[in-house]
C-alpha atoms as a PDB file:
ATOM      1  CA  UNK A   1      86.910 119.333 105.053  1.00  0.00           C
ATOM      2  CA  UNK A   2      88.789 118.473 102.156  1.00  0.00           C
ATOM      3  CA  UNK A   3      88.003 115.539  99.536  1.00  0.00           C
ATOM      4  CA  UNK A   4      90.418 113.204  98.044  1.00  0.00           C
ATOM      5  CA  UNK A   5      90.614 112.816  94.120  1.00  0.00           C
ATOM      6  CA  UNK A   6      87.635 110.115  93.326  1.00  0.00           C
ATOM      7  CA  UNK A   7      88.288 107.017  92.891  1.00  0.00           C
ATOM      8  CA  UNK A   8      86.891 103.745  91.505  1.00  0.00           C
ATOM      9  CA  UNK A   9      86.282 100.299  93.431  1.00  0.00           C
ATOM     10  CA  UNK A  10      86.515  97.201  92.969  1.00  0.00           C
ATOM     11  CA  UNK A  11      82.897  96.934  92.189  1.00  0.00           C
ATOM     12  CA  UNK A  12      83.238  99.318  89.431  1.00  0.00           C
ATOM     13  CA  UNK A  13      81.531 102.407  90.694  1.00  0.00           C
ATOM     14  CA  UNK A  14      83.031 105.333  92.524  1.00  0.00           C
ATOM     15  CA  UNK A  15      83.851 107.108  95.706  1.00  0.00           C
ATOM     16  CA  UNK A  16      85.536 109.898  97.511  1.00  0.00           C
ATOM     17  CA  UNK A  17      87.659 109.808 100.738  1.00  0.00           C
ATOM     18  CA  UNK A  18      87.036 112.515 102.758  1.00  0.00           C
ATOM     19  CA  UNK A  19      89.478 114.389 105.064  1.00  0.00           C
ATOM     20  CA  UNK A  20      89.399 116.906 107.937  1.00  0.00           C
ATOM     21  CA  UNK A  21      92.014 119.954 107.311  1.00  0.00           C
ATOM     22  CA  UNK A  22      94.482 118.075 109.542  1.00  0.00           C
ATOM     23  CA  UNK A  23      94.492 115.241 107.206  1.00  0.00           C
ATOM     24  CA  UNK A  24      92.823 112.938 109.618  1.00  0.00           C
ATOM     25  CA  UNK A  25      90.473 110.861 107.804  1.00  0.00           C
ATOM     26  CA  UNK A  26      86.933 111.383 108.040  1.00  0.00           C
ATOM     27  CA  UNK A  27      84.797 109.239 106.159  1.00  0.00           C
ATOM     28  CA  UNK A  28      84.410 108.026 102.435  1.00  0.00           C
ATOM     29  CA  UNK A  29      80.809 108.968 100.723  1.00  0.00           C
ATOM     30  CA  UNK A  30      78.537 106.557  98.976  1.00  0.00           C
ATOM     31  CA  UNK A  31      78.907 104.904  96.051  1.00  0.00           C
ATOM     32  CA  UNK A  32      78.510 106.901  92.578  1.00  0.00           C
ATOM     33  CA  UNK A  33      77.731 105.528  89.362  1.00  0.00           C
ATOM     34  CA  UNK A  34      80.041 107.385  87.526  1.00  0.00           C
ATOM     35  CA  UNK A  35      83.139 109.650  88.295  1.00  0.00           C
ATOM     36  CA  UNK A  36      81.672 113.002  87.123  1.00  0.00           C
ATOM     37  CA  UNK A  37      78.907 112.018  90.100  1.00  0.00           C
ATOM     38  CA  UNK A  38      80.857 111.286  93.013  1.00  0.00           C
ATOM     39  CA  UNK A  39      82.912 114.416  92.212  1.00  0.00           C
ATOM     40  CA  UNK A  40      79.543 116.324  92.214  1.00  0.00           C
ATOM     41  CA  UNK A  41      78.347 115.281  95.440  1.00  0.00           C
ATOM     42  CA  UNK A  42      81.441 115.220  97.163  1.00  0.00           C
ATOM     43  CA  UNK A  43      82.340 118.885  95.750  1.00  0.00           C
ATOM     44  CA  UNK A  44      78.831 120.164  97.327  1.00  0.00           C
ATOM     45  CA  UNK A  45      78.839 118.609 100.782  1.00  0.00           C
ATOM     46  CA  UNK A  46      82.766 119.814 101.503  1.00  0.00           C
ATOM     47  CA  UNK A  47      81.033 123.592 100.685  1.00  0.00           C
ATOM     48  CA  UNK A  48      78.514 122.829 102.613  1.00  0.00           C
ATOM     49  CA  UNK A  49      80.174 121.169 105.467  1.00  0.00           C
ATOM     50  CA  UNK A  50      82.760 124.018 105.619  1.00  0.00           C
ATOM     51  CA  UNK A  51      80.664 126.584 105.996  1.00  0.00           C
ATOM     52  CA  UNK A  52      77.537 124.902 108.074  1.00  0.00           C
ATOM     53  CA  UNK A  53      78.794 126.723 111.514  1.00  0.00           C
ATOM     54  CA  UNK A  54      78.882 129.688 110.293  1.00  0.00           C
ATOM     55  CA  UNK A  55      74.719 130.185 109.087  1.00  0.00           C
ATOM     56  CA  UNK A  56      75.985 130.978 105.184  1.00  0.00           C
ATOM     57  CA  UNK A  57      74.250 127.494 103.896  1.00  0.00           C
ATOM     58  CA  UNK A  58      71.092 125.721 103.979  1.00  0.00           C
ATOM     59  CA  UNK A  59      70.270 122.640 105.649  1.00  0.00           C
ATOM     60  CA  UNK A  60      67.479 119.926 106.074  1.00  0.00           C
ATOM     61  CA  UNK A  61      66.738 118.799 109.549  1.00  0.00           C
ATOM     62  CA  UNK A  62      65.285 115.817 110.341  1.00  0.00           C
ATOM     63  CA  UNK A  63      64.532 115.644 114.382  1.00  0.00           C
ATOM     64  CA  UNK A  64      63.218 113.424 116.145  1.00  0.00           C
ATOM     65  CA  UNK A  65      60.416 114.136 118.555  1.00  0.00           C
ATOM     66  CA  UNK A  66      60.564 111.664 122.143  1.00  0.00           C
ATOM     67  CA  UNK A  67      57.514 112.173 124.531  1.00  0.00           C
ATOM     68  CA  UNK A  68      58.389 111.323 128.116  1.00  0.00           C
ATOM     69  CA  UNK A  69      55.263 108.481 128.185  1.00  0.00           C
ATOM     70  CA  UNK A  70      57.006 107.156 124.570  1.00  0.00           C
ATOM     71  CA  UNK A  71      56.974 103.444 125.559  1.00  0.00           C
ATOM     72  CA  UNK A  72      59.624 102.664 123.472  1.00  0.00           C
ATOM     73  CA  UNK A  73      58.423 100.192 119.682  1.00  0.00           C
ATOM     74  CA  UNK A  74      56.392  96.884 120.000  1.00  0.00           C
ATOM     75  CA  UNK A  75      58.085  93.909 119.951  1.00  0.00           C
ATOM     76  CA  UNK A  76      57.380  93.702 115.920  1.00  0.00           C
ATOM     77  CA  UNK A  77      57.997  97.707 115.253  1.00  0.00           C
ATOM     78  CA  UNK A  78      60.372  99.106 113.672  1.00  0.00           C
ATOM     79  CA  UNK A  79      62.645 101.425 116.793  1.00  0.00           C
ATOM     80  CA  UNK A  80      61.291 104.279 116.247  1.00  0.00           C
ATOM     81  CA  UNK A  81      57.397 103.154 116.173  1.00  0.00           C
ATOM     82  CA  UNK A  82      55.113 106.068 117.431  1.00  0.00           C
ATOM     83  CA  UNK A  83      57.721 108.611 117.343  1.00  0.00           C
ATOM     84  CA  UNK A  84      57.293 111.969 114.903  1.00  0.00           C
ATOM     85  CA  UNK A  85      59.815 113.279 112.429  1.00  0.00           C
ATOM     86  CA  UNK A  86      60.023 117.353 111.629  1.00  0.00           C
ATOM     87  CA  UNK A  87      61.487 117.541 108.156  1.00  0.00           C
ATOM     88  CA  UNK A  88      62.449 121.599 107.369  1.00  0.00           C
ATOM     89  CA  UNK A  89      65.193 123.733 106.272  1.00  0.00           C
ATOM     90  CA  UNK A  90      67.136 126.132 108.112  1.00  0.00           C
ATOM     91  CA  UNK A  91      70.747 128.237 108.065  1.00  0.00           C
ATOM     92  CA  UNK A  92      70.881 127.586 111.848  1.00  0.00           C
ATOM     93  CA  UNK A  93      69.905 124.368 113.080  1.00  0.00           C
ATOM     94  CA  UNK A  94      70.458 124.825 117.040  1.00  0.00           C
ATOM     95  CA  UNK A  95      68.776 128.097 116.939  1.00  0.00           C
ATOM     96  CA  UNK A  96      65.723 125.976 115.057  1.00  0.00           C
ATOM     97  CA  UNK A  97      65.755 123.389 117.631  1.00  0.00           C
ATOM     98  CA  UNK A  98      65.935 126.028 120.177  1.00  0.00           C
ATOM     99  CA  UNK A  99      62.767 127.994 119.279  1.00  0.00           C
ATOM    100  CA  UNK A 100      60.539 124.310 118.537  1.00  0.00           C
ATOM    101  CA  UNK A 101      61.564 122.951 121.831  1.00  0.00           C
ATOM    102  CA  UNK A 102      59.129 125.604 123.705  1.00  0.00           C
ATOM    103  CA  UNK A 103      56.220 124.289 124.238  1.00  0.00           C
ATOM    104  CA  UNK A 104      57.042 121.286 122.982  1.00  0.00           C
ATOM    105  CA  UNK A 105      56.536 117.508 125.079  1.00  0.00           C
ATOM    106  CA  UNK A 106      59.705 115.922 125.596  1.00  0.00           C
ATOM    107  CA  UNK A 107      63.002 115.836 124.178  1.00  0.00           C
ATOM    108  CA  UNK A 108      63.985 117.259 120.282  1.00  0.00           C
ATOM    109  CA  UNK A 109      66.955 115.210 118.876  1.00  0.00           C
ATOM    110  CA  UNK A 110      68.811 116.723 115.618  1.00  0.00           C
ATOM    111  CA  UNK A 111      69.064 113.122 113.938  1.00  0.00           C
ATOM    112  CA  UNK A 112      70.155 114.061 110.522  1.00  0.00           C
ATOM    113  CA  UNK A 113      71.132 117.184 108.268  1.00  0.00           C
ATOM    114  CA  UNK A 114      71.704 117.232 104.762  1.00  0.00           C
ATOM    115  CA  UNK A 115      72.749 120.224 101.954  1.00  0.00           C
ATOM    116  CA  UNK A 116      69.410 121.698 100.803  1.00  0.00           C
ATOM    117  CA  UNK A 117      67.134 124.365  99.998  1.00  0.00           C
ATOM    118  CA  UNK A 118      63.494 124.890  99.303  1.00  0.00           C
ATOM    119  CA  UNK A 119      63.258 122.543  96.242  1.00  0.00           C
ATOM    120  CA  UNK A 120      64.575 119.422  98.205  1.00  0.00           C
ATOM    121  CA  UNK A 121      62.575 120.511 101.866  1.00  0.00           C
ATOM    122  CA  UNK A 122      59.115 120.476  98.538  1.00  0.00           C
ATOM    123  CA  UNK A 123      60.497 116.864  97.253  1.00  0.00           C
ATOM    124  CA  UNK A 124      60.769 115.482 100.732  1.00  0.00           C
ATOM    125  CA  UNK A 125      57.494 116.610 101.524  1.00  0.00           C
ATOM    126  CA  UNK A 126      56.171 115.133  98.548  1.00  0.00           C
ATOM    127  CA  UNK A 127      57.600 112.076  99.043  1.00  0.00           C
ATOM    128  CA  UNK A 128      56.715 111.380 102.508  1.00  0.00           C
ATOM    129  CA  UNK A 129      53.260 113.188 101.973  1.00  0.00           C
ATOM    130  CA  UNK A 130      51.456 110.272 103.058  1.00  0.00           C
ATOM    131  CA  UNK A 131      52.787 110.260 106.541  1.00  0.00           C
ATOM    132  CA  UNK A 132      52.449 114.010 107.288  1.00  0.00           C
ATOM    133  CA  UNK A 133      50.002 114.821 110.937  1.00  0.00           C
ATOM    134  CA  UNK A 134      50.996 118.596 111.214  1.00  0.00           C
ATOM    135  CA  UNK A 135      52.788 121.324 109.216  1.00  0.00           C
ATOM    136  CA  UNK A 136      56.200 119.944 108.744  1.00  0.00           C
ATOM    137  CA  UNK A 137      55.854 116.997 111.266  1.00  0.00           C
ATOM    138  CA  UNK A 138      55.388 113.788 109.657  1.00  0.00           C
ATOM    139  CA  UNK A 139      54.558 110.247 111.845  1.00  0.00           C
ATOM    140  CA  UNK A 140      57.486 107.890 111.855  1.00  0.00           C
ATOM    141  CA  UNK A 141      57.216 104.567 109.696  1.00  0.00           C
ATOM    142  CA  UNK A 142      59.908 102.036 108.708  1.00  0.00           C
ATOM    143  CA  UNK A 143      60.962 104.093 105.185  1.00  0.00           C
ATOM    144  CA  UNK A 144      60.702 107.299 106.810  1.00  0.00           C
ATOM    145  CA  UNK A 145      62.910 106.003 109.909  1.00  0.00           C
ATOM    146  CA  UNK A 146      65.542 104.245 107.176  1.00  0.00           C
ATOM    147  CA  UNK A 147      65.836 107.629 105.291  1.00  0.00           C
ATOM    148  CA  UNK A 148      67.002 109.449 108.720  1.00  0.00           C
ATOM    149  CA  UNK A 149      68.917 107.024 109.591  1.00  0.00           C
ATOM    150  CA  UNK A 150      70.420 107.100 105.951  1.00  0.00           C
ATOM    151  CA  UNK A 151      71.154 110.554 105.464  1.00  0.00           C
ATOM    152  CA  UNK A 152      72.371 110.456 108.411  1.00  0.00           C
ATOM    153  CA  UNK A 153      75.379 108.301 107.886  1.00  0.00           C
ATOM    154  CA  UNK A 154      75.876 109.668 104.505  1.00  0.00           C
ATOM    155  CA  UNK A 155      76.429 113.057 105.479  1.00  0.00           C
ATOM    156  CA  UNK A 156      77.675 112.407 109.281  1.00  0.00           C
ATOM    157  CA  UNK A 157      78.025 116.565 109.821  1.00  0.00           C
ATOM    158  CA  UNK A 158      75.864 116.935 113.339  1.00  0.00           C
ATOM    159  CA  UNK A 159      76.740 118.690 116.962  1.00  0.00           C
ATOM    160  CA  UNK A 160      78.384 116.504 119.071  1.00  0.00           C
ATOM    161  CA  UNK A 161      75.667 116.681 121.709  1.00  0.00           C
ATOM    162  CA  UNK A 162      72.940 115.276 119.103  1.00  0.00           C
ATOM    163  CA  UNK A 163      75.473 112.676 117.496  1.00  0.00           C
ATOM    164  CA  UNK A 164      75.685 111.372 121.684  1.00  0.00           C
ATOM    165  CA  UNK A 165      71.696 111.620 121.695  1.00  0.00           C
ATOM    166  CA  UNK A 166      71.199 109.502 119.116  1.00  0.00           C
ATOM    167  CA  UNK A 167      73.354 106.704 120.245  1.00  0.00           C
ATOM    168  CA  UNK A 168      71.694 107.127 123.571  1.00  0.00           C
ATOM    169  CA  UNK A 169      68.490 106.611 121.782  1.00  0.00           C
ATOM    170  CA  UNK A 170      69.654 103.065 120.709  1.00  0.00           C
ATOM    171  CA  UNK A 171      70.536 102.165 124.132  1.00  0.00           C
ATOM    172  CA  UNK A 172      66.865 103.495 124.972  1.00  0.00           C
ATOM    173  CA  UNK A 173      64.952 101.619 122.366  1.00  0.00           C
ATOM    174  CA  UNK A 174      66.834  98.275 123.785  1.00  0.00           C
ATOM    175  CA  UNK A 175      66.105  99.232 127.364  1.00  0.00           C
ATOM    176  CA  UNK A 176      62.670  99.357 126.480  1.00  0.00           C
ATOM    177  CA  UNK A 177      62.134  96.413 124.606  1.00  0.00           C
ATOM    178  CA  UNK A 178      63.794  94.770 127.776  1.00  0.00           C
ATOM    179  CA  UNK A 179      61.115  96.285 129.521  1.00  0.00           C
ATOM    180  CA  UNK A 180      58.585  94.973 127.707  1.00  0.00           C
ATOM    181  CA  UNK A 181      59.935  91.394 128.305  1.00  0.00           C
ATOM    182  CA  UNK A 182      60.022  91.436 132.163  1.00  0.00           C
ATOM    183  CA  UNK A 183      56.913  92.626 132.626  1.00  0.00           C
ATOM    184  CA  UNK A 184      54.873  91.029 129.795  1.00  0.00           C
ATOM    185  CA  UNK A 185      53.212  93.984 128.559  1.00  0.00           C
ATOM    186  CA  UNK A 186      53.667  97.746 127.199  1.00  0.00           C
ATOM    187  CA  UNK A 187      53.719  99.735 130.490  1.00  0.00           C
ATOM    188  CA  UNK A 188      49.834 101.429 131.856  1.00  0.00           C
ATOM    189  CA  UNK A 189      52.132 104.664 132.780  1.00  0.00           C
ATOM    190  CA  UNK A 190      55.110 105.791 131.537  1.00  0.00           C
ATOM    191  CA  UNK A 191      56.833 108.722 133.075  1.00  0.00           C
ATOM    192  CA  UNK A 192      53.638 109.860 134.922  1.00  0.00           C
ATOM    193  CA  UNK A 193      53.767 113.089 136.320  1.00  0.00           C
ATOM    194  CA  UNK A 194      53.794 114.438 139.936  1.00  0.00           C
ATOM    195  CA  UNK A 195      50.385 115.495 139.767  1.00  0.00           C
ATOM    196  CA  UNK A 196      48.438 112.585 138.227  1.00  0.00           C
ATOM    197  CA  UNK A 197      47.796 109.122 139.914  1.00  0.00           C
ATOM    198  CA  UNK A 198      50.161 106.310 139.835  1.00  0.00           C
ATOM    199  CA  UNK A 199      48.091 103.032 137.983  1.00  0.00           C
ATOM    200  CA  UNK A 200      49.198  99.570 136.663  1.00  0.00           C
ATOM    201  CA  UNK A 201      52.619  98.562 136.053  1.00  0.00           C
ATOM    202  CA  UNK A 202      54.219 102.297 136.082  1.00  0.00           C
ATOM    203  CA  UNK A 203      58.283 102.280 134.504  1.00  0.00           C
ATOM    204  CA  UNK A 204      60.054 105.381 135.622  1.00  0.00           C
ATOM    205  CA  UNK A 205      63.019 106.268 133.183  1.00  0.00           C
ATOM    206  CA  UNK A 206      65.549 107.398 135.747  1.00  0.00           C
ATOM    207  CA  UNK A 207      67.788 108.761 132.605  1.00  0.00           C
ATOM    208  CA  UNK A 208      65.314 110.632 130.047  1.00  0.00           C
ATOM    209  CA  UNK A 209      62.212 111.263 132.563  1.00  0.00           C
ATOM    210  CA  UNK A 210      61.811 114.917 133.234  1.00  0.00           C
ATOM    211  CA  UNK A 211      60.635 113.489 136.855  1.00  0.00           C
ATOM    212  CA  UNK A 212      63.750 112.249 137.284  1.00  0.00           C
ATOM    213  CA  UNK A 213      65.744 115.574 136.045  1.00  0.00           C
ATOM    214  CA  UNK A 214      63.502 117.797 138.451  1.00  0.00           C
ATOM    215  CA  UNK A 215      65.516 115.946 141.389  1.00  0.00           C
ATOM    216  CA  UNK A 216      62.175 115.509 142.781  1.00  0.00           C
END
């Protein structure tokens, strides 16, 4: 990745355009109060974008826990309503994901990573404090869900298989409101499993259901 020289906008404050080594553009980062700023920011995420791959930097995950029997948000909720966030800090982010998705429920989505080390994996944990269930995993309100969603799009650098995930996940979260709709209500069993009795209005997701993926 290589940054253009900052420049200023129209509204006064700055940017950089950033580049892939071929010269194909790749995106241009937020908007900095003052020059010395954007060329801070935009210095430190083309290190650590360049050398992410190769486990010599730090990163903050975010990802984003989906239970099978997650009925998708209430009308009123926010998308990601009753979903948990793990907020941590690794040199290897697949090999992270790797190791936290055994024994864990359903499927682990790498929704965001960010430059970091231990003192910004403390301040996020201060600052969502108030939301945290378990060790690192912290429920999923409205902030916490803009702040993914956020960092995110400011710093774009994910695998390709999570950036696909995460647009699936909007499809998802409208399939599931659409749900909702047609039959009136939140589903009584979501995903059930072979082994437990079928009750109520039952919605089989024939795409994320790990019924469906046994081919049973």
């Amino acid at each position: 990745m290589q940054p253009s020289e900052v420049r200023q906008c129209k509204c006064g404050r700055y940017v950089s355009d950033i580049y892939l080594d071929n010269g194909d553009f790749y995106f241009t980062s937020d908007h900095f109060d003052s020059h010395k700023k954007a060329h801070e920011w935009v210095t430190e995420w083309a290190y650590w974008a360049n050398n992410l791959s190769d486990g010599s930097v730090d990163s903050i995950y975010y990802i984003l826990q989906v239970p099978d029997s997650w009925a998708g948000p209430a009308p009123t909720a926010h998308a990601y309503s009753g979903l948990f966030v793990k907020i941590g800090r690794t040199n290897n982010p697949l090999k992270r994901l790797s190791n936290l998705q055994t024994g864990t429920y359903g499927e682990l989505i790498i929704h965001a990573l960010e430059p970091g080390g231990s003192q910004r994996e403390r301040q996020l944990h201060e600052q969502f404090s108030h939301l945290r269930r378990h060790g690192e995993w912290f429920s999923c309100n409205k902030e916490l869900m803009k702040h993914v969603i956020d960092t995110w799009y400011k710093n774009k650098m994910l695998p390709p298989k999570h950036q696909y995930k995460i647009m699936a996940m909007a499809d998802r979260v409208n399939a599931y409101r659409q749900v909702r709709e047609i039959i009136g209500h939140t589903p009584d069993t979501v995903n059930p499993s072979l082994h437990e009795d079928w009750h109520g209005t039952t919605f089989v997701d024939l795409v994320h259901s790990s019924l469906a993926k046994s081919g049973k």
